[in-house]
Protein backbone atom coordinates (compact mmCIF):
# COMPACT_ATOMS: atom_id res chain seq x y z
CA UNK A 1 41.79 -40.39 -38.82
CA UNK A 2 44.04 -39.52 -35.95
CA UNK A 3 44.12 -36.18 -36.65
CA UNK A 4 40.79 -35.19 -37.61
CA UNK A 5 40.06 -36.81 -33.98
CA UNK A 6 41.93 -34.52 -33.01
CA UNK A 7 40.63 -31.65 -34.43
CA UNK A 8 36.97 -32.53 -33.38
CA UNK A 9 37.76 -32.64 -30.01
CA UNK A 10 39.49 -29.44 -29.61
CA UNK A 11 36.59 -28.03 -31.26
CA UNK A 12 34.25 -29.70 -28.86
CA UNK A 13 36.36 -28.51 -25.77
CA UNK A 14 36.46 -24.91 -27.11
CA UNK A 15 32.85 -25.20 -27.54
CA UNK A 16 32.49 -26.69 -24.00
CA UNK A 17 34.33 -23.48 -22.21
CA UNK A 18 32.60 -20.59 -24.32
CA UNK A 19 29.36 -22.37 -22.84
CA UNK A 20 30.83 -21.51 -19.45
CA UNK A 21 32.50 -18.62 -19.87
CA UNK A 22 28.82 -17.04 -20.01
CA UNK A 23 27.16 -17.02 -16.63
CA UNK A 24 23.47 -19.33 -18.01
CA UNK A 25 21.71 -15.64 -16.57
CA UNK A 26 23.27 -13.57 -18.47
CA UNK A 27 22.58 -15.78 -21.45
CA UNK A 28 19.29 -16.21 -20.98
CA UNK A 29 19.05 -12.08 -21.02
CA UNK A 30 17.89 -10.03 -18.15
CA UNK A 31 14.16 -10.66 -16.48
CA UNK A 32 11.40 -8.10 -16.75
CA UNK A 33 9.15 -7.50 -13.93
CA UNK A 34 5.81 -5.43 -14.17
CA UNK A 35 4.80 -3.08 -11.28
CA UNK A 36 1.50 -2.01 -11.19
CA UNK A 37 -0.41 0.42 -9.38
CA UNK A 38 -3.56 2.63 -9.22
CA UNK A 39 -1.37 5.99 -8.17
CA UNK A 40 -1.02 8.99 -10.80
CA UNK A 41 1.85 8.91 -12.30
CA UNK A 42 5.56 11.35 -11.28
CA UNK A 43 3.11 13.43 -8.58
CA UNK A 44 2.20 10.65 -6.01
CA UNK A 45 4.80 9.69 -4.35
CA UNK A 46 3.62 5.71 -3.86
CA UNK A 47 4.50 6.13 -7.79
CA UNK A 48 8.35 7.02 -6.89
CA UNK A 49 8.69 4.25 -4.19
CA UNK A 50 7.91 1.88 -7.39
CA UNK A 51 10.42 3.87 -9.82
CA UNK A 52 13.10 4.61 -7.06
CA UNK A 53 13.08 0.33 -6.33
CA UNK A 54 12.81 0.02 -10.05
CA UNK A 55 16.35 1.71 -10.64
CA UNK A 56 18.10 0.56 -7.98
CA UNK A 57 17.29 -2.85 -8.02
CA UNK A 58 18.59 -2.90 -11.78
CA UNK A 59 21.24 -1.18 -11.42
CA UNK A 60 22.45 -3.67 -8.52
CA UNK A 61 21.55 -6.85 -10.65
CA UNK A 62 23.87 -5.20 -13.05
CA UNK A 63 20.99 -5.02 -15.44
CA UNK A 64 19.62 -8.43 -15.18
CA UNK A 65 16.28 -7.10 -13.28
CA UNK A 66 14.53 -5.04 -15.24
CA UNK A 67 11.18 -3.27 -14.99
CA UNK A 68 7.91 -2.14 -16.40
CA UNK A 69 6.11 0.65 -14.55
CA UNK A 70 2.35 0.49 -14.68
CA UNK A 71 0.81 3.65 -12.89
CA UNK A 72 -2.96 4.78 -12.80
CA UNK A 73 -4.27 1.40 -12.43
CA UNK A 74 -3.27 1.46 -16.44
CA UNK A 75 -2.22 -2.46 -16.09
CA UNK A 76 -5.06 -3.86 -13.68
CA UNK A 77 -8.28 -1.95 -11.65
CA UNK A 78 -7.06 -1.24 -8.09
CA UNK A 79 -8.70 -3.87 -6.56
CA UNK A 80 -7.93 -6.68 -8.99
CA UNK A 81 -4.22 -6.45 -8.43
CA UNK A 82 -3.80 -8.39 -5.47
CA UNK A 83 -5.20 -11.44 -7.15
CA UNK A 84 -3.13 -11.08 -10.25
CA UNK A 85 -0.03 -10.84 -7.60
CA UNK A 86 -1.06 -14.16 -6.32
CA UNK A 87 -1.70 -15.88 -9.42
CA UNK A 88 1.60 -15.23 -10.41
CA UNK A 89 0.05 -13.39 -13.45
CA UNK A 90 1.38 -9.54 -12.01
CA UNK A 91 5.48 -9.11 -10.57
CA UNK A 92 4.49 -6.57 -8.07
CA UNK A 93 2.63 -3.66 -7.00
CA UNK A 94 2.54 -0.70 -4.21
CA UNK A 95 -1.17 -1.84 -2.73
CA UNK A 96 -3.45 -0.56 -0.20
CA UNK A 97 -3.61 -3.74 1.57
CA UNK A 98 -7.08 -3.23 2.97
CA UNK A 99 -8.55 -3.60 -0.59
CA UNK A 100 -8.52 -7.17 -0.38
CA UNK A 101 -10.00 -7.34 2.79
CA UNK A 102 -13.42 -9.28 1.42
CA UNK A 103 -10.87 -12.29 0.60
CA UNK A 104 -8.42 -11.96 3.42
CA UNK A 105 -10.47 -10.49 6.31
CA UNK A 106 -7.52 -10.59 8.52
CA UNK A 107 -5.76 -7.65 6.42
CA UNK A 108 -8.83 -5.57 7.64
CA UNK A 109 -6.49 -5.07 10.25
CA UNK A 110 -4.11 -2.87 8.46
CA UNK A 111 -6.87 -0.10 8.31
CA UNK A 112 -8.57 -0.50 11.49
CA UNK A 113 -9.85 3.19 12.77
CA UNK A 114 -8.08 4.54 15.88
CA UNK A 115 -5.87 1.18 16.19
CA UNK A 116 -2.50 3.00 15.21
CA UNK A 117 -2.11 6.65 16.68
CA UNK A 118 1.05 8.07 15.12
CA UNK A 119 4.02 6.57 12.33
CA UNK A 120 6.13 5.57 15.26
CA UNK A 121 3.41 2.99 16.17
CA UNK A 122 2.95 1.88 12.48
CA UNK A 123 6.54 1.25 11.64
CA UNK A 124 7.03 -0.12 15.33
CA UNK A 125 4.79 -3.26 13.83
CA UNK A 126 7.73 -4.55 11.68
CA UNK A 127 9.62 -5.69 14.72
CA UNK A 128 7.02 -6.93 16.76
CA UNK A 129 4.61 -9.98 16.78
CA UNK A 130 2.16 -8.51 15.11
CA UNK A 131 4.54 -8.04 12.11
CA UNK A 132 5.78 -11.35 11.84
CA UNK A 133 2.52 -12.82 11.80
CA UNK A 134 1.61 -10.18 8.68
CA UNK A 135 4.85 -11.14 7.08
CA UNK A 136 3.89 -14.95 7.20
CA UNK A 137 0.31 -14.73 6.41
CA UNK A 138 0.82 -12.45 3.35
CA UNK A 139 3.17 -15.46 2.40
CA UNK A 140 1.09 -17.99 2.88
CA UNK A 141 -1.30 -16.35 0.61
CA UNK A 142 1.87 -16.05 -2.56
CA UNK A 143 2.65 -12.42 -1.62
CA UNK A 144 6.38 -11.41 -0.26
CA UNK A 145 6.18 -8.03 1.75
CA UNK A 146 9.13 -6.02 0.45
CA UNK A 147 8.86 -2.14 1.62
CA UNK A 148 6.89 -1.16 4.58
CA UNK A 149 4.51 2.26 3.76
CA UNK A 150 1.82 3.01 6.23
CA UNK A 151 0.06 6.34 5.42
CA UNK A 152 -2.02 8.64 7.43
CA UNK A 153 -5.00 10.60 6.01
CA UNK A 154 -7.98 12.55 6.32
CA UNK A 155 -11.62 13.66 5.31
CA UNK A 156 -12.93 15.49 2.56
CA UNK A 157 -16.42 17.39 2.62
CA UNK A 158 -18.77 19.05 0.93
CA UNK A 159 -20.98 21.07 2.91
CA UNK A 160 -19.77 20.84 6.67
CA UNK A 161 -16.68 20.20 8.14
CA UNK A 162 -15.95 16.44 10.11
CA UNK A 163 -14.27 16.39 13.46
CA UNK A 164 -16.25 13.91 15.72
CA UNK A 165 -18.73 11.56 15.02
CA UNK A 166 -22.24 13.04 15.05
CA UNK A 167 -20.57 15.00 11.99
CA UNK A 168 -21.28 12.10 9.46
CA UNK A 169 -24.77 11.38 10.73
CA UNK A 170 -27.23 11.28 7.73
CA UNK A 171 -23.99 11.29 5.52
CA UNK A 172 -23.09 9.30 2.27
CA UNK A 173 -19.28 8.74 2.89
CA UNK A 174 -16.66 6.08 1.77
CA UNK A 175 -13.82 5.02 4.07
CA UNK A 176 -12.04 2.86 2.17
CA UNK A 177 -12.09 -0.16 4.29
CA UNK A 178 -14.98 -2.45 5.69
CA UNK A 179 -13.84 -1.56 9.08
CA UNK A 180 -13.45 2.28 8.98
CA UNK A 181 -17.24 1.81 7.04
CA UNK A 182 -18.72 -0.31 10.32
CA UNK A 183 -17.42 2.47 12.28
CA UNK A 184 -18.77 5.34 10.12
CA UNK A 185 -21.92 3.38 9.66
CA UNK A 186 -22.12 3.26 13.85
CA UNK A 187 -21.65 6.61 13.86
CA UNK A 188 -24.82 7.31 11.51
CA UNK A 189 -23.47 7.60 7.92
CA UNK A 190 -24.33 5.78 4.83
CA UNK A 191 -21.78 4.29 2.92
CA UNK A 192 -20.54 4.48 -0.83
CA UNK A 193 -17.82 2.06 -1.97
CA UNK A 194 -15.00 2.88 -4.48
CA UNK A 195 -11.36 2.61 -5.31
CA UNK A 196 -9.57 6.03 -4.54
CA UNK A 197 -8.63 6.59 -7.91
CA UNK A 198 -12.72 7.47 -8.82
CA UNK A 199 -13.05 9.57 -5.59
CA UNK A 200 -12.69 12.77 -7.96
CA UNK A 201 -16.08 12.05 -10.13
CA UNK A 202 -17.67 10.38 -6.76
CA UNK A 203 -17.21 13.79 -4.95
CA UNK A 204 -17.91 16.09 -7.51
CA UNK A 205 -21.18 14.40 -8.72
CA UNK A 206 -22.49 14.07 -4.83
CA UNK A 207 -22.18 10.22 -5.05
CA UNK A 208 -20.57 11.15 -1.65
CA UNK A 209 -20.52 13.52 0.69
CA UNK A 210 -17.50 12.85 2.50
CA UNK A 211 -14.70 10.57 2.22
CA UNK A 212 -11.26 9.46 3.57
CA UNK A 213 -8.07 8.57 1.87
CA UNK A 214 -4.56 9.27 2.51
CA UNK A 215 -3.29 12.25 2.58
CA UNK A 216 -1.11 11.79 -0.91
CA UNK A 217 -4.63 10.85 -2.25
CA UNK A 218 -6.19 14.06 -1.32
CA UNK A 219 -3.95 15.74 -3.10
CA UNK A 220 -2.86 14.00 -6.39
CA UNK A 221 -6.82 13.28 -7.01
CA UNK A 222 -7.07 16.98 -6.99
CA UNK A 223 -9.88 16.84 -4.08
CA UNK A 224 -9.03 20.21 -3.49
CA UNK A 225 -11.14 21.29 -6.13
CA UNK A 226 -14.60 19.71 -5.12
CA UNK A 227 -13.92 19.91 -0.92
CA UNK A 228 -14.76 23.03 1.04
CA UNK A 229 -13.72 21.26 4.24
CA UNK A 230 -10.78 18.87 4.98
CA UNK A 231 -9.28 17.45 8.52
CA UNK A 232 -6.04 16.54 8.12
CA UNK A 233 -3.58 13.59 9.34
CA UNK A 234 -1.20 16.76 11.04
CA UNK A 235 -2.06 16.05 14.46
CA UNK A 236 -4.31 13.37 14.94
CA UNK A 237 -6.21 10.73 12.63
CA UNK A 238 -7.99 7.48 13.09
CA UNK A 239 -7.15 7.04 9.21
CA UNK A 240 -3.85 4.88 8.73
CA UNK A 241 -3.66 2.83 6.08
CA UNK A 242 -1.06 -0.08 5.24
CA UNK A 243 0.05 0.66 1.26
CA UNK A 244 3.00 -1.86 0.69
CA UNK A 245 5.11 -2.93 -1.67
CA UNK A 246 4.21 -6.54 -2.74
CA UNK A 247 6.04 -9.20 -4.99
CA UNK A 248 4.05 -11.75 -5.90
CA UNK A 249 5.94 -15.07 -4.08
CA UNK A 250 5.93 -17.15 -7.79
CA UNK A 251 8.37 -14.15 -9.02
CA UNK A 252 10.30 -14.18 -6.07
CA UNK A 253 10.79 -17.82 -5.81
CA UNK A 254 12.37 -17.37 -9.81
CA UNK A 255 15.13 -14.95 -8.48
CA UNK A 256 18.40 -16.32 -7.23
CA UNK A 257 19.18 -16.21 -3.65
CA UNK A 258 21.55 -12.77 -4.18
CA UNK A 259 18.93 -11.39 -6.34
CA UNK A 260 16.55 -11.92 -3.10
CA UNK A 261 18.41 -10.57 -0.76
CA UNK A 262 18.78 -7.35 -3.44
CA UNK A 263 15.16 -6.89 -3.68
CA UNK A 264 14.55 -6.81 0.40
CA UNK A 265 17.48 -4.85 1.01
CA UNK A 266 16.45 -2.37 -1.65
CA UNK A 267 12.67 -2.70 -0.18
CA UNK A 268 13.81 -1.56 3.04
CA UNK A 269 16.01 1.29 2.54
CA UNK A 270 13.04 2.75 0.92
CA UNK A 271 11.36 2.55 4.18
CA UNK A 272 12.76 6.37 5.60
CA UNK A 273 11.87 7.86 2.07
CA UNK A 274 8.13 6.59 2.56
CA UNK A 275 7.92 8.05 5.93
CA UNK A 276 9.38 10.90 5.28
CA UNK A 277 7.11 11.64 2.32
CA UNK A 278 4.21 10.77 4.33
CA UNK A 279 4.45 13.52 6.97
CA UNK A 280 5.85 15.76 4.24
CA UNK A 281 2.16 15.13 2.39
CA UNK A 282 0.12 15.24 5.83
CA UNK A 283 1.75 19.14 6.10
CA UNK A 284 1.07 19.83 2.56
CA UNK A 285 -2.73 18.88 2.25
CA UNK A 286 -3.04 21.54 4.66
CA UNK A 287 -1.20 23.84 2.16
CA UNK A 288 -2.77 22.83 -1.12
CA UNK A 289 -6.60 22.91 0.38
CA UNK A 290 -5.94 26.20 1.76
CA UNK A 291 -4.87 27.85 -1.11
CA UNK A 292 -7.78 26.16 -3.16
CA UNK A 293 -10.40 27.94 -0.70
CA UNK A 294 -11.32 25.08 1.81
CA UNK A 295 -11.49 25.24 5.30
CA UNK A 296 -8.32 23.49 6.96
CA UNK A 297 -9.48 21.87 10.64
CA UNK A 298 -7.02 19.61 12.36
CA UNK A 299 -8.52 16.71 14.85
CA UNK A 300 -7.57 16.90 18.59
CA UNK A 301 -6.70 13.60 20.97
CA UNK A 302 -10.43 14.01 22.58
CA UNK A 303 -12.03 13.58 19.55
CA UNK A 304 -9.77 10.95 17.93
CA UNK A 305 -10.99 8.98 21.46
CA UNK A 306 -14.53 9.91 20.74
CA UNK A 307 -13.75 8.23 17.29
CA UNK A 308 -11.78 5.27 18.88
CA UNK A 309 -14.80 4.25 21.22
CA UNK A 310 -17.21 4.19 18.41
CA UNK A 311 -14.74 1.64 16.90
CA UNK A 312 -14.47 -0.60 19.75
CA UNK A 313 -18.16 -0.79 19.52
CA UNK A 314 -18.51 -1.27 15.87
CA UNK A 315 -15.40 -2.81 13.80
CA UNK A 316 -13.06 -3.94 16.70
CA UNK A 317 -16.14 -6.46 18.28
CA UNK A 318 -17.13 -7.06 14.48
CA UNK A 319 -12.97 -8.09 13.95
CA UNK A 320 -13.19 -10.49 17.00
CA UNK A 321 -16.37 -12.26 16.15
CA UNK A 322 -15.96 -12.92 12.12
CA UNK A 323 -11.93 -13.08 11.86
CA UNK A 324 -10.18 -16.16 12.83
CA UNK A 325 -8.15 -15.27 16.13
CA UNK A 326 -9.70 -11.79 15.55
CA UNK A 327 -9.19 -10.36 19.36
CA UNK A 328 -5.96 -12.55 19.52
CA UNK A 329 -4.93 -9.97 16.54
CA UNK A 330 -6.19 -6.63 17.60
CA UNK A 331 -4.34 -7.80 21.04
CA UNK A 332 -0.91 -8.20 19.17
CA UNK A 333 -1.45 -5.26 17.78
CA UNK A 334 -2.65 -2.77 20.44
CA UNK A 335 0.66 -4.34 22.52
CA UNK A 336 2.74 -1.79 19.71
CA UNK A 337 2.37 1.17 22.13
């Protein structure tokens, strides 16, 4: 009896230390997030930011983040992503924040015409007040901001070039966000509402006449093809657009503390890469329409202000009366000089 006493327990301990000798997360097997996005796939390069995190986030979890890579809006429609995000039923995605402005009318902000002037000013927002309040209301709402992206862009036309407001009177045109629309709607035009991944057929069939996106949108939509006119981001634009990458907060409140701090680290160092690509595309639109056949105009600083004062009258006073703290924002914001 003594000895098979023994025996059990020396089986028990050496049962008791193979338990620990794995680490319980590498037992359980690595976890597998989903990125989604509306972006064509290996030519956009909102598509690489999500690969680029992808692979380096794996490879410094040593395998125990994985991912699955959604592009072309293949997963979710491009405006039903930010709700799957905060349901916890989507990991992440590389979102044009604006989208969900009809829920969250405070993110209207991050695509209010004339309000940011060059990148400097965009990226400039991380640091400042104005930041830190969109950090802590996108987490209030289950979303973790993890890689700033703001992107300029431009117009598209059919039939006549677009440089200062009377140009869109009498117009069907889509902006892309209820506040550039109030604006364009001051300014005379009508106003047709779509994701940018339909602005190809919308163009081409005359649902619209003109229409801004960024200046990667222009491009990997192949507007080129259906435009005879396009004003580009190259020297000025009332068009930025806030395009992050998003975690969804249940996900991130799964990962350990290190695998956290991976994730924003990672998120951030893409930061130069999305920059750089985005003047890189604002130069190449130019390029690309061009060589298509369309007329290639560039928008001056007195008719950006033209634009700008038709915003203060439209979507900036619209901002202030129907957003809580609305002017309190827009003030926080114009401070980023």
């Amino acid at each position: 009896m003594k000895r098979g006493f023994c025996v059990a327990a020396a089986a028990g301990l050496i049962a008791a230390c193979a338990a620990f000798a794995v680490p319980p997360a590498l037992a359980a097997g690595p976890m597998v997030l989903k990125i989604s996005h509306q972006f064509p796939a290996n030519t956009d390069f909102r598509d690489t930011i999500a690969r680029r995190f992808a692979q380096e986030v794996e490879k410094r979890t040593n395998g125990q983040l994985k991912f699955q890579i959604y592009p072309g809006a293949s997963l979710y429609k491009a405006t039903q992503q930010f709700d799957a995000l905060q349901s916890g039923a989507l990991d992440m995605t590389v979102y044009p924040l604006a989208y969900s402005g009809g829920k969250l009318p405070a993110v209207n902000l991050t695509l209010m015409p004339a309000l940011i002037k060059n990148y400097k000013q965009a990226y400039d927002w991380e640091n400042a007040d104005i930041g830190k309040w969109l950090e802590k209301y996108l987490s209030d709402h289950g979303v973790i901001l993890v890689t700033w992206v703001w992107q300029g862009g431009g117009v598209a036309s059919r039939d006549h070039p677009i440089l200062v407001p009377p140009d869109v009177k009498g117009l069907k045109v889509r902006g892309a966000g209820k506040m550039i629309e109030l604006m364009l709607q001051a300014a005379g035009a009508s106003i047709a509402t779509f994701p940018s991944n339909e602005t190809y057929s919308a163009m081409q069939s005359g649902v619209v006449d003109a229409l801004w996106t960024s200046s990667a949108s222009l491009m990997s939509f192949r507007l080129q093809e259906v435009a005879k006119y396009v004003t580009t981001a190259q020297d000025h634009s009332f068009w930025y657009m806030f395009e992050p990458l998003l975690m969804s907060k249940a996900t991130y409140d799964k990962l350990t503390p290190e695998q956290q701090k991976i994730v924003m680290d990672v998120g951030h160092s893409l930061q130069k890469y999305a920059l750089d690509a985005c003047k890189a595309d604002d130069e190449k639109v130019a390029e690309v329409y061009g060589k298509a056949g369309a007329k290639v105009l560039q928008m001056n600083e007195q008719q950006f202000l033209e634009w700008k004062k038709v915003a203060q009258q439209s979507a900036y006073k619209d901002f202030a009366a129907q957003v809580k703290d609305g002017q309190k924002l827009l003030d926080m914001a114009e401070a980023v000089k």
